[in-house]
C-alpha atoms as a PDB file:
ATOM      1  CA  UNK A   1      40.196   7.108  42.990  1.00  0.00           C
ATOM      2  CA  UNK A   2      43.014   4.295  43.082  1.00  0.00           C
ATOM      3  CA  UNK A   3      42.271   0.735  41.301  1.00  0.00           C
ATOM      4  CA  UNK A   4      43.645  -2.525  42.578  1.00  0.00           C
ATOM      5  CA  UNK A   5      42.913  -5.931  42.027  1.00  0.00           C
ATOM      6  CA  UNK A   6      44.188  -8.608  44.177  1.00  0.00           C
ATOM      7  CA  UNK A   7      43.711 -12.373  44.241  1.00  0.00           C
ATOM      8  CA  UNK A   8      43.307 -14.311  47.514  1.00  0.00           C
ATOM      9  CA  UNK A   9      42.572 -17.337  48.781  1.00  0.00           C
ATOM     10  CA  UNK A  10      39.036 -16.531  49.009  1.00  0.00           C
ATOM     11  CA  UNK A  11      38.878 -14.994  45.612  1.00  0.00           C
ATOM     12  CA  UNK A  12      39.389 -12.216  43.327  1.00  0.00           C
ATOM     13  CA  UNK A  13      39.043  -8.447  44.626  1.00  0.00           C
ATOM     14  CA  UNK A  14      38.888  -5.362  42.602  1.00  0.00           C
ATOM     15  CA  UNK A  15      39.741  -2.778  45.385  1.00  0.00           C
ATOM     16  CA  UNK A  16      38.633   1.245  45.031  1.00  0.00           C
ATOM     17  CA  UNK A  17      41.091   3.120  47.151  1.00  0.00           C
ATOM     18  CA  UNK A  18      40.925   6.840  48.112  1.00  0.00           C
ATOM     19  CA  UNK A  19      37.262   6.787  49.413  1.00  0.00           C
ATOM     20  CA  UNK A  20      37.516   9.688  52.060  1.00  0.00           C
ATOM     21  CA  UNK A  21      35.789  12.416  49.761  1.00  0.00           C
ATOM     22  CA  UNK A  22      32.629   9.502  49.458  1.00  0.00           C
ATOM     23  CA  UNK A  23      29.915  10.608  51.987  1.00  0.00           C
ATOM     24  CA  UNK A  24      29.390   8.212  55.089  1.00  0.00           C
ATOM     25  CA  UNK A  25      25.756   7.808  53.845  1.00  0.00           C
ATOM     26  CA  UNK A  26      26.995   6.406  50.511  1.00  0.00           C
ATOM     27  CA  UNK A  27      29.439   4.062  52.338  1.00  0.00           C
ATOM     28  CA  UNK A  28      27.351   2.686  54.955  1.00  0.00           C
ATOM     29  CA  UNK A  29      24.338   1.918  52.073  1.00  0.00           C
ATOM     30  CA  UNK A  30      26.738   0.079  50.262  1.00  0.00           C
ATOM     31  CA  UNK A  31      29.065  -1.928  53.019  1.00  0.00           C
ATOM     32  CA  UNK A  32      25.277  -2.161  54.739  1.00  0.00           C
ATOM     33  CA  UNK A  33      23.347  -3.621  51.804  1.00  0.00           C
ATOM     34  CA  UNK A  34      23.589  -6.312  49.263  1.00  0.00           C
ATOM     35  CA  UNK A  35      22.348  -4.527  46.093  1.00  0.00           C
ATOM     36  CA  UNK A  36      21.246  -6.450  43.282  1.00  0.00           C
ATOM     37  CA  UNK A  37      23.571  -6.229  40.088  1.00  0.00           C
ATOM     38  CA  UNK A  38      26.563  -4.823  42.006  1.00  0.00           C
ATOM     39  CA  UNK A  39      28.981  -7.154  43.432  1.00  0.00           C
ATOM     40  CA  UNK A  40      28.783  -7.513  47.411  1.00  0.00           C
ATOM     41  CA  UNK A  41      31.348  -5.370  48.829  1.00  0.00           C
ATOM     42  CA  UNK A  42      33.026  -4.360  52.214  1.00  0.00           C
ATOM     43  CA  UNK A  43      34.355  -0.805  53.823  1.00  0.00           C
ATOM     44  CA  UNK A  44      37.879  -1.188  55.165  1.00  0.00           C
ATOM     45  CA  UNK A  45      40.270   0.568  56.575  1.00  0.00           C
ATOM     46  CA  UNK A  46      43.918   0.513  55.742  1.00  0.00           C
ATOM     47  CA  UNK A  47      46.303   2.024  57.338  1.00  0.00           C
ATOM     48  CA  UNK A  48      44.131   4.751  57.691  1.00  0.00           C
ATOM     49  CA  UNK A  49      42.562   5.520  54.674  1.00  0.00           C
ATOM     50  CA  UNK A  50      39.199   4.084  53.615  1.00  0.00           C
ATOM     51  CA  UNK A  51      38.435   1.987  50.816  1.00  0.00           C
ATOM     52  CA  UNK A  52      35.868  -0.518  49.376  1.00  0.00           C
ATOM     53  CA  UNK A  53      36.998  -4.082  48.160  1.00  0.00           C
ATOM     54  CA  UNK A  54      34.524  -5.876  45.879  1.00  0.00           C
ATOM     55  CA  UNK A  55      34.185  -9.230  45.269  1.00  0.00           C
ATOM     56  CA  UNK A  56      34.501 -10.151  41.519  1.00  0.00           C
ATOM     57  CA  UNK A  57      33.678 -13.120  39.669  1.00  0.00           C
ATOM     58  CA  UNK A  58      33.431 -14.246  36.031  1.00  0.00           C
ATOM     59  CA  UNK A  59      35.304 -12.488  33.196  1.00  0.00           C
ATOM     60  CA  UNK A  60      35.406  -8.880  32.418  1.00  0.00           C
ATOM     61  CA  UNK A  61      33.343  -7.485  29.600  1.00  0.00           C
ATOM     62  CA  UNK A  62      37.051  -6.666  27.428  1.00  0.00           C
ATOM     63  CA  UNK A  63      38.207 -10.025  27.747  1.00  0.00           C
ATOM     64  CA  UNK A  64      34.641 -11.269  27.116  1.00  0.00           C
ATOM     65  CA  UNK A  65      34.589  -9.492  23.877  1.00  0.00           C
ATOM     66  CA  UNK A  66      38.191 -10.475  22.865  1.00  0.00           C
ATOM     67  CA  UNK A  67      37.219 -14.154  23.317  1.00  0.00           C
ATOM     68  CA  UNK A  68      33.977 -13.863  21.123  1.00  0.00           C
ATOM     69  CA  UNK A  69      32.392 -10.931  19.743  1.00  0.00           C
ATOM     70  CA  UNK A  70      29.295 -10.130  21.660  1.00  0.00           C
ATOM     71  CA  UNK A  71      25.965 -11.215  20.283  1.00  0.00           C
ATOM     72  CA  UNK A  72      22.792 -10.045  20.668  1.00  0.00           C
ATOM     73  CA  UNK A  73      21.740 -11.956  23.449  1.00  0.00           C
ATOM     74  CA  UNK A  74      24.973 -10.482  24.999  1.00  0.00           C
ATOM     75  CA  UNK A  75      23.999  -6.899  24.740  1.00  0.00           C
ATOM     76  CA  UNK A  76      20.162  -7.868  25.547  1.00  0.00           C
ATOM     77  CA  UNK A  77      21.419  -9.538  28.936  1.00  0.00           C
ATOM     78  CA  UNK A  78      24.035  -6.313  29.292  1.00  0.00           C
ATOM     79  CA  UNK A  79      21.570  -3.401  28.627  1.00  0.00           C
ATOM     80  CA  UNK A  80      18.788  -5.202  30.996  1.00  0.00           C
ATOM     81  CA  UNK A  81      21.419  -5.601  33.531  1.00  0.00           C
ATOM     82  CA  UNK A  82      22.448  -1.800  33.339  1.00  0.00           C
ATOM     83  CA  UNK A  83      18.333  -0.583  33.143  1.00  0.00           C
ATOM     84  CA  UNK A  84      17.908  -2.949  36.477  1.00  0.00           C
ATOM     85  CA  UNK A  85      20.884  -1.757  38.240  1.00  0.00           C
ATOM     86  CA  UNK A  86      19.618   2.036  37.714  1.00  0.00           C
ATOM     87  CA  UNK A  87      16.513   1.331  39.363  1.00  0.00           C
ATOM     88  CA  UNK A  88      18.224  -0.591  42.659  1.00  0.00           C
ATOM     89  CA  UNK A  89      20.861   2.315  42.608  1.00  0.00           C
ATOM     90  CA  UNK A  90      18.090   5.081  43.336  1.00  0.00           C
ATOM     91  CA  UNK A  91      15.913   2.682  45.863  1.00  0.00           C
ATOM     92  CA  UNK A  92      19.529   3.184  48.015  1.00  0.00           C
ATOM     93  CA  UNK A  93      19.682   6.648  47.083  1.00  0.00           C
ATOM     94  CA  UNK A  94      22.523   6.412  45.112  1.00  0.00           C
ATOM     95  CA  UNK A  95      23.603   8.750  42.734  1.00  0.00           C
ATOM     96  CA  UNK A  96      24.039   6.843  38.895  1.00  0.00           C
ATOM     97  CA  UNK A  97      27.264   8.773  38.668  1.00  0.00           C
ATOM     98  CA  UNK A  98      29.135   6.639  40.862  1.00  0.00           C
ATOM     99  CA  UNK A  99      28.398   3.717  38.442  1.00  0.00           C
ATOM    100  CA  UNK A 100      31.959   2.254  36.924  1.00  0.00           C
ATOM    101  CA  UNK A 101      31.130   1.315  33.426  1.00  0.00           C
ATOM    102  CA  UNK A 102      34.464   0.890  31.786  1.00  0.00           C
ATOM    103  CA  UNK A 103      33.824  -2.417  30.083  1.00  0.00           C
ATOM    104  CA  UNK A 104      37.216  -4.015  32.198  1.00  0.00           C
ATOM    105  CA  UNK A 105      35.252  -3.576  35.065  1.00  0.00           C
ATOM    106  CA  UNK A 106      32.000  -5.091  34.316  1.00  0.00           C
ATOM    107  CA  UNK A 107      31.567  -8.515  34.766  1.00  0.00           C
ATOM    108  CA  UNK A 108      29.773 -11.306  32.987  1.00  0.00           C
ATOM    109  CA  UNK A 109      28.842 -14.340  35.933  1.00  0.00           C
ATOM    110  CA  UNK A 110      26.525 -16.593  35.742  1.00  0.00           C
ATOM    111  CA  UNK A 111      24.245 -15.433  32.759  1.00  0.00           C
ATOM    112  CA  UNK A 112      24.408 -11.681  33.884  1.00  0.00           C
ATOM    113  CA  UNK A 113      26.467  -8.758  34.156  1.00  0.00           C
ATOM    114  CA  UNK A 114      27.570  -7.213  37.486  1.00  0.00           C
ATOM    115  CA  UNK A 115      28.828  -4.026  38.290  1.00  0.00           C
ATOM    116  CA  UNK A 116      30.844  -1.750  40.621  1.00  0.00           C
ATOM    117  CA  UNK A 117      30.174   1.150  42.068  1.00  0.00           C
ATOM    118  CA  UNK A 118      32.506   4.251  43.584  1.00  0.00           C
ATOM    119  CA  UNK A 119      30.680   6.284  45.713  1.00  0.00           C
ATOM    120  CA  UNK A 120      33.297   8.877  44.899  1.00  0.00           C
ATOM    121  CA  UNK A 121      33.042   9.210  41.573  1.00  0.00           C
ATOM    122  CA  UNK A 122      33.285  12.718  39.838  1.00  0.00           C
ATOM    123  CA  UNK A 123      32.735  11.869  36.318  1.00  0.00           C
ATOM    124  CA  UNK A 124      29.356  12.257  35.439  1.00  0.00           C
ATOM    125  CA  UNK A 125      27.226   9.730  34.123  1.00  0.00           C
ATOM    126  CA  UNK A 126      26.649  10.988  30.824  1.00  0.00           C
ATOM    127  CA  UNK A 127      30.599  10.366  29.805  1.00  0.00           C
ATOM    128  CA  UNK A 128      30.519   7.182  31.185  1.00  0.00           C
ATOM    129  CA  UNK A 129      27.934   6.122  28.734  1.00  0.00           C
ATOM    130  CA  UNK A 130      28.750   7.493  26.161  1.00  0.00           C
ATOM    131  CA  UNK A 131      32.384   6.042  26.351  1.00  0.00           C
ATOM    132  CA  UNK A 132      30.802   2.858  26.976  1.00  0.00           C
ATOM    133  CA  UNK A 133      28.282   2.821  23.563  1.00  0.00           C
ATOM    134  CA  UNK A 134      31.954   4.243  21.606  1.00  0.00           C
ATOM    135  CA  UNK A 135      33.564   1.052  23.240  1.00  0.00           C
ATOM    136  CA  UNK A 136      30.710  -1.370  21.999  1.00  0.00           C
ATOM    137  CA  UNK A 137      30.834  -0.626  18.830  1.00  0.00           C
ATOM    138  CA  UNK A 138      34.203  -2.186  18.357  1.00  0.00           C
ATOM    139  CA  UNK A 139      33.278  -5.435  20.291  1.00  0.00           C
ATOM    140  CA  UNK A 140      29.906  -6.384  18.806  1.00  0.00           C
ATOM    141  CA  UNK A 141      29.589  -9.277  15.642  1.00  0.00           C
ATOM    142  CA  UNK A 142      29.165  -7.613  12.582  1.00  0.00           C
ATOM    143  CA  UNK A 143      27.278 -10.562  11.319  1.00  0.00           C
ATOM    144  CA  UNK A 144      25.267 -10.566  13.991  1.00  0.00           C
ATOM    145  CA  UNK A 145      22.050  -7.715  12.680  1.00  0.00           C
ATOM    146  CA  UNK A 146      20.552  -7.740  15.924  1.00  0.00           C
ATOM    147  CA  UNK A 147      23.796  -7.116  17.740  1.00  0.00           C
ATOM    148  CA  UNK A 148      24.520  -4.461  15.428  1.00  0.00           C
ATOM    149  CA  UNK A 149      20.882  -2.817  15.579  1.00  0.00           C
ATOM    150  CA  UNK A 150      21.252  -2.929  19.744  1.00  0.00           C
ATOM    151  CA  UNK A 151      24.868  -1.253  19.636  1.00  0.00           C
ATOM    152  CA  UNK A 152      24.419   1.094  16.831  1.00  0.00           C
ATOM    153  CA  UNK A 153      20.945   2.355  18.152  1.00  0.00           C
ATOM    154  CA  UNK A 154      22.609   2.951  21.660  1.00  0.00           C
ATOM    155  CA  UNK A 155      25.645   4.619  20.517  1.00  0.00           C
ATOM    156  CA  UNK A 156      22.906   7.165  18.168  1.00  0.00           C
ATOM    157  CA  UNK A 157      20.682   8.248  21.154  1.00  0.00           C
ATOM    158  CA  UNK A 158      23.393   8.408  23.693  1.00  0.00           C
ATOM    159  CA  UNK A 159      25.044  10.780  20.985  1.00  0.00           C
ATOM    160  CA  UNK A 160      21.667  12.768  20.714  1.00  0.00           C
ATOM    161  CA  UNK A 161      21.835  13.244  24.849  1.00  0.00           C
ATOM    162  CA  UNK A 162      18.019  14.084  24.359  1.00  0.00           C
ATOM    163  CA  UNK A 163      16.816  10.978  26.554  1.00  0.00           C
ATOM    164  CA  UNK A 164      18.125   9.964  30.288  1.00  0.00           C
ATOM    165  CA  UNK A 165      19.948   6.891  30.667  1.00  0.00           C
ATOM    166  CA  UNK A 166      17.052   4.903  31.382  1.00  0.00           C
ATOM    167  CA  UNK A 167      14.570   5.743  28.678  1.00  0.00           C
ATOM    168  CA  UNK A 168      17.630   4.819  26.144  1.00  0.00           C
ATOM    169  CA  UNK A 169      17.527   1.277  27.862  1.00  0.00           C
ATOM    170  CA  UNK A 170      13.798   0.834  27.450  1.00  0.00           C
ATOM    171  CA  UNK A 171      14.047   2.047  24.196  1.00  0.00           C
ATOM    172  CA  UNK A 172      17.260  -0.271  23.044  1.00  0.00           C
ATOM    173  CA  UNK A 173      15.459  -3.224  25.024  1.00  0.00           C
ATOM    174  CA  UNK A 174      12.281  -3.216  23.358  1.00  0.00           C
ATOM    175  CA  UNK A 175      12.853  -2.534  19.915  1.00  0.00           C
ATOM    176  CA  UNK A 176      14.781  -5.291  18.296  1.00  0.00           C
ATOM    177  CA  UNK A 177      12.983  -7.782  20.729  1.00  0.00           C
ATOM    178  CA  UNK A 178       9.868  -6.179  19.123  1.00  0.00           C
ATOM    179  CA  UNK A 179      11.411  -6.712  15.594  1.00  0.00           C
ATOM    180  CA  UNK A 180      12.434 -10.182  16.532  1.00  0.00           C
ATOM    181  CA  UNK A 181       9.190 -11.100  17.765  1.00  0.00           C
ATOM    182  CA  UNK A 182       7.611 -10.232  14.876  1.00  0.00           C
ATOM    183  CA  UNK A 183       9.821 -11.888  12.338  1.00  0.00           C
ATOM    184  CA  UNK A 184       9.038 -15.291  14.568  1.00  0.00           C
ATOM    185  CA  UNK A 185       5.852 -14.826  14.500  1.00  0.00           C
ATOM    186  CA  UNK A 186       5.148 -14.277  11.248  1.00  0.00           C
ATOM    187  CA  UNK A 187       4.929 -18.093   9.799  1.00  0.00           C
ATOM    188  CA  UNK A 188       2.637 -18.727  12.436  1.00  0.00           C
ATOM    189  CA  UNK A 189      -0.129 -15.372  11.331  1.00  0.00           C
ATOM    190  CA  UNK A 190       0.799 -17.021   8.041  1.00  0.00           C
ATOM    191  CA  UNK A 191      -0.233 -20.354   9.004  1.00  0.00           C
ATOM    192  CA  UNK A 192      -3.787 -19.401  11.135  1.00  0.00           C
ATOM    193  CA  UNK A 193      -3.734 -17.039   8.086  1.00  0.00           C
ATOM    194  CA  UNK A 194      -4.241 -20.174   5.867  1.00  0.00           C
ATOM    195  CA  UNK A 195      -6.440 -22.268   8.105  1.00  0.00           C
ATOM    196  CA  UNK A 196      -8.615 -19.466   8.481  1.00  0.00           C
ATOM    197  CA  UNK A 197      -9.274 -19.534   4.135  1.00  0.00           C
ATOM    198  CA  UNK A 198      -9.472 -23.146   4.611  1.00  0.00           C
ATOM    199  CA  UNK A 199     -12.152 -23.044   7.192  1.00  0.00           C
ATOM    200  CA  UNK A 200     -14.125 -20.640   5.117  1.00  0.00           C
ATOM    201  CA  UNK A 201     -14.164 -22.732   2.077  1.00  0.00           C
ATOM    202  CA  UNK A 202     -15.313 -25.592   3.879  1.00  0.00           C
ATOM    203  CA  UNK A 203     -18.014 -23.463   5.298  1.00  0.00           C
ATOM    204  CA  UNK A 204     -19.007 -22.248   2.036  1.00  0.00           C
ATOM    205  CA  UNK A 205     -19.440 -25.801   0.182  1.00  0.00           C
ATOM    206  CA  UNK A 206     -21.438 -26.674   3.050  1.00  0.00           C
ATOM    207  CA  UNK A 207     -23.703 -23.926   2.969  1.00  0.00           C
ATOM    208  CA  UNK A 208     -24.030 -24.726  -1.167  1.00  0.00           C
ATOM    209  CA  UNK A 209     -24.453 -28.711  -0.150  1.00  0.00           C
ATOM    210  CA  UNK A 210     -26.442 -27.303   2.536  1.00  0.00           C
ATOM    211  CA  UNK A 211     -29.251 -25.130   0.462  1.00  0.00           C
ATOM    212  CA  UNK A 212     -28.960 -27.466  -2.286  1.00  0.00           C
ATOM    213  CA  UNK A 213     -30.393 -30.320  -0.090  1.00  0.00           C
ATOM    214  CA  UNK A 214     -32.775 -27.983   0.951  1.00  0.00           C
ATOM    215  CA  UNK A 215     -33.485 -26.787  -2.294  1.00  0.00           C
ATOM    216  CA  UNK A 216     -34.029 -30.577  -3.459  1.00  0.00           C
ATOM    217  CA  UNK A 217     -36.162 -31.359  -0.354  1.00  0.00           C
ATOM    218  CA  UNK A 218     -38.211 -28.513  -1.425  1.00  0.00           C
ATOM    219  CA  UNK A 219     -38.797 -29.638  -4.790  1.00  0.00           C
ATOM    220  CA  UNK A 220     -39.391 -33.109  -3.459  1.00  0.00           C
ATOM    221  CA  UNK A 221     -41.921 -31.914  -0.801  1.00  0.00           C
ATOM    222  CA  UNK A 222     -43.783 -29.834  -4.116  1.00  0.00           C
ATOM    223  CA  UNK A 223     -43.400 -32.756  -6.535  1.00  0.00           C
ATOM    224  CA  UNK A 224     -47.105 -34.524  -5.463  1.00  0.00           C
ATOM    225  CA  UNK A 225     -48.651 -31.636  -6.215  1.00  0.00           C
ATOM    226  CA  UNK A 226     -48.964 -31.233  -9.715  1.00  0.00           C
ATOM    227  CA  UNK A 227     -49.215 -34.848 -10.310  1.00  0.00           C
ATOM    228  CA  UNK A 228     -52.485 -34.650  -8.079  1.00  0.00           C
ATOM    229  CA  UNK A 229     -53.849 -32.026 -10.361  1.00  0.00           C
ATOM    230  CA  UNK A 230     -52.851 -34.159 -13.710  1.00  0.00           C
ATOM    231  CA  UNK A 231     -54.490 -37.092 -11.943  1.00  0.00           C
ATOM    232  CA  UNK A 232     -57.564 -35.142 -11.882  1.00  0.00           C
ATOM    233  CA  UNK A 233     -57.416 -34.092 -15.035  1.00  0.00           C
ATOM    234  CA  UNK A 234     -56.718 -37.349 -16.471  1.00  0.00           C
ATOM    235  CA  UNK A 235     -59.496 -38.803 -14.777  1.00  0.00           C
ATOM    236  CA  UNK A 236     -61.913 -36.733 -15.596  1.00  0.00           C
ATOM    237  CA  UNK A 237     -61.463 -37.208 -19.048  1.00  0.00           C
ATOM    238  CA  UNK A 238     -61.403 -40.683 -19.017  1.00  0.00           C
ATOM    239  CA  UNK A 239     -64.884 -40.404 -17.367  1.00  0.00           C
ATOM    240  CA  UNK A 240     -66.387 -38.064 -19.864  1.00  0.00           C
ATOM    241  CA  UNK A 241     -65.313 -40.617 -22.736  1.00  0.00           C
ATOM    242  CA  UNK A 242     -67.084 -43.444 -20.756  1.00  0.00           C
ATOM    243  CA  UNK A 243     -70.168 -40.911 -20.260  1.00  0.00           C
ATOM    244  CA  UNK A 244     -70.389 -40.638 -24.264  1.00  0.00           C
ATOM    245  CA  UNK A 245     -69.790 -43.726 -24.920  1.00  0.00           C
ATOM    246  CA  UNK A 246     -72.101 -45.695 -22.819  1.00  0.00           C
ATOM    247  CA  UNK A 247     -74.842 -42.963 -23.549  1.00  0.00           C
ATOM    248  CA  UNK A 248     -74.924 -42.090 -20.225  1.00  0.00           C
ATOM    249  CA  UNK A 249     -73.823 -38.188 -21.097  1.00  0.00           C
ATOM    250  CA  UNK A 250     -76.186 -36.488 -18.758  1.00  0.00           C
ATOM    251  CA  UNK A 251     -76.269 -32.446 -18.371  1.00  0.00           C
ATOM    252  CA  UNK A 252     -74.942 -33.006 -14.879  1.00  0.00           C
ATOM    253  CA  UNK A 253     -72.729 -35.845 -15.037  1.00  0.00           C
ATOM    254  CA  UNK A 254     -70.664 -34.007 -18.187  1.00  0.00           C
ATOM    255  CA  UNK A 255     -70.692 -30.981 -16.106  1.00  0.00           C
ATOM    256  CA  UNK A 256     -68.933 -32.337 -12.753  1.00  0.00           C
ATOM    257  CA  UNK A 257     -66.478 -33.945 -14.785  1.00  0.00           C
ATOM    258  CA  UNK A 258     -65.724 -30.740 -16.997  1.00  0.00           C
ATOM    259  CA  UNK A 259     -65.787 -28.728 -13.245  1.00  0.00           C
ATOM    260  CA  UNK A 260     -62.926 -31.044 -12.357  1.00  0.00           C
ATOM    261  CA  UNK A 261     -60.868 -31.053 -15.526  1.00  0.00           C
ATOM    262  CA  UNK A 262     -61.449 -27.169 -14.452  1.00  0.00           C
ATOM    263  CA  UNK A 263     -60.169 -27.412 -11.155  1.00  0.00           C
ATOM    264  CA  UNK A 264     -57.060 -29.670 -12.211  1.00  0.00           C
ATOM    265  CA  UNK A 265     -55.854 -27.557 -14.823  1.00  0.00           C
ATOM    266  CA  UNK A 266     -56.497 -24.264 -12.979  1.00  0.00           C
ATOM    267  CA  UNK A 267     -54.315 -26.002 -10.307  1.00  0.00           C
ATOM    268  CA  UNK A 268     -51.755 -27.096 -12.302  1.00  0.00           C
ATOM    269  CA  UNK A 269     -51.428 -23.880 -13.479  1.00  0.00           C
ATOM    270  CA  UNK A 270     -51.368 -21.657 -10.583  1.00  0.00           C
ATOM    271  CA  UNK A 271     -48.590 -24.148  -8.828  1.00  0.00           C
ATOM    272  CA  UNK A 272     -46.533 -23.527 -11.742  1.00  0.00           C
ATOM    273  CA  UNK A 273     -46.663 -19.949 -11.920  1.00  0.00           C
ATOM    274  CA  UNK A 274     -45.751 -20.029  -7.771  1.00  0.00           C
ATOM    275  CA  UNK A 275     -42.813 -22.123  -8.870  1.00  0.00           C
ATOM    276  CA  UNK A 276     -41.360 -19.595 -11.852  1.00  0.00           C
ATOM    277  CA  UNK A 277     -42.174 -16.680  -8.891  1.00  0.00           C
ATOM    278  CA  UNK A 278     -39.976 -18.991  -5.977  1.00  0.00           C
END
């Protein structure tokens, strides 16, 4: 495969030259189709020879890098580019291999990466990537832990080789957004954390201002008890002392009034001994 970039009126073309030993199924999906995350591209022929000119836009992922060190929103937004560009590549049928992923030939446009693709490709896909997580390495900001846990984690499990290309993506995708997630939310658990004690104390004084009112009522409601028993008693007594002293002390009148001193003590005392047993 032969590389050329040209610049036209109608743009900038990055041209793949030498396609004869592509198959005519590969060609025809990708002059045919517009695939999502590859730039839209068309089959010529020149001077008899076949090749594929793509359309580029944006800046190149080298020059990218050489402007600012990549972030990790710049490795989030490259990595979910690649994972999505995997999955359109086999709903065409296209073999992964034929993905270019040197980093002058991916493209950053418009928020997202694009790629290229040569349908004649004989280095496998495994070199590609792994050349590719070598390459990052060198263009991500140090500073940046994120950046550093996306590229450094890639680079490890491409090295391992013990996962295809796409379950290193999901992997590298998830995990620091998982760590990031975390580490936002945690002033907010902290925070329901805290209304959630304060709730509970307020609940609790309640309940004590709560059963103490009730406890209060209680005594309240139990109060004109005894003091009906003591009025009995009192009573009583003050009519035995009129009996005796107005010689009117008859068998029967000392006797109801001793019967009700009775009764009001034996009240008194019983609604005491409920109150020491409640």
């Amino acid at each position: 495969m032969k590389i050329e970039y040209q610049k036209q009126a109608q743009g900038s073309f990055l041209i793949l030259e030498e396609m004869e030993r592509a198959s005519a199924f590969s060609l025809q999906m990708l002059a045919e189709n517009e695939i999502s995350g590859l730039f839209p591209c068309s089959l010529q022929n020149f001077n008899g020879e076949k090749r594929l000119s793509y359309a580029v836009c944006g800046s190149d992922l080298e020059t990218l890098a050489k402007r600012q060190a990549l972030t990790a929103a710049d490795m989030q937004t490259l990595f979910t580019a690649l994972y999505l560009v995997l999955l359109k590549l086999q709903e065409y049928f296209l073999p992964a291999d034929g993905l270019l992923l040197s980093p002058e030939m991916i493209y950053f446009y418009e928020g997202s990466f694009y790629f290229c693709y040569d349908p004649s490709a004989v280095a496998v896909l495994q070199e590609k990537v792994t050349n590719l997580a070598q390459e990052l390495l060198s263009m991500i900001d140090q500073e940046d832990e994120f950046a550093v846990t996306y590229a450094y984690q890639f680079y490890k499990l491409v090295r391992e080789d013990s996962l295809g290309l796409e379950a290193i993506l999901t992997r590298i995708i998830e995990k620091p957004r998982e760590k990031e997630n975390n580490t936002e939310s945690l002033p907010e658990e902290r925070k329901q954390s805290e209304e959630t004690g304060k709730e509970r104390k307020e609940k609790e004084i309640q309940k004590k201002h709560t059963e103490g009112e009730a406890e209060e009522n209680v005594k309240n409601k139990k109060a004109p008890v005894p003091l009906l028993f003591t009025c009995v008693i009192f009573l009583s007594l003050i009519f035995i002392g009129y009996c005796i002293c107005t010689g009117r002390n008859s068998a029967i009148t000392i006797a109801f009034s001793v019967f009700f001193c009775c009764c009001g003590m034996l009240g008194n005392a019983i609604f005491y001994l409920y109150r020491r047993s409640h």
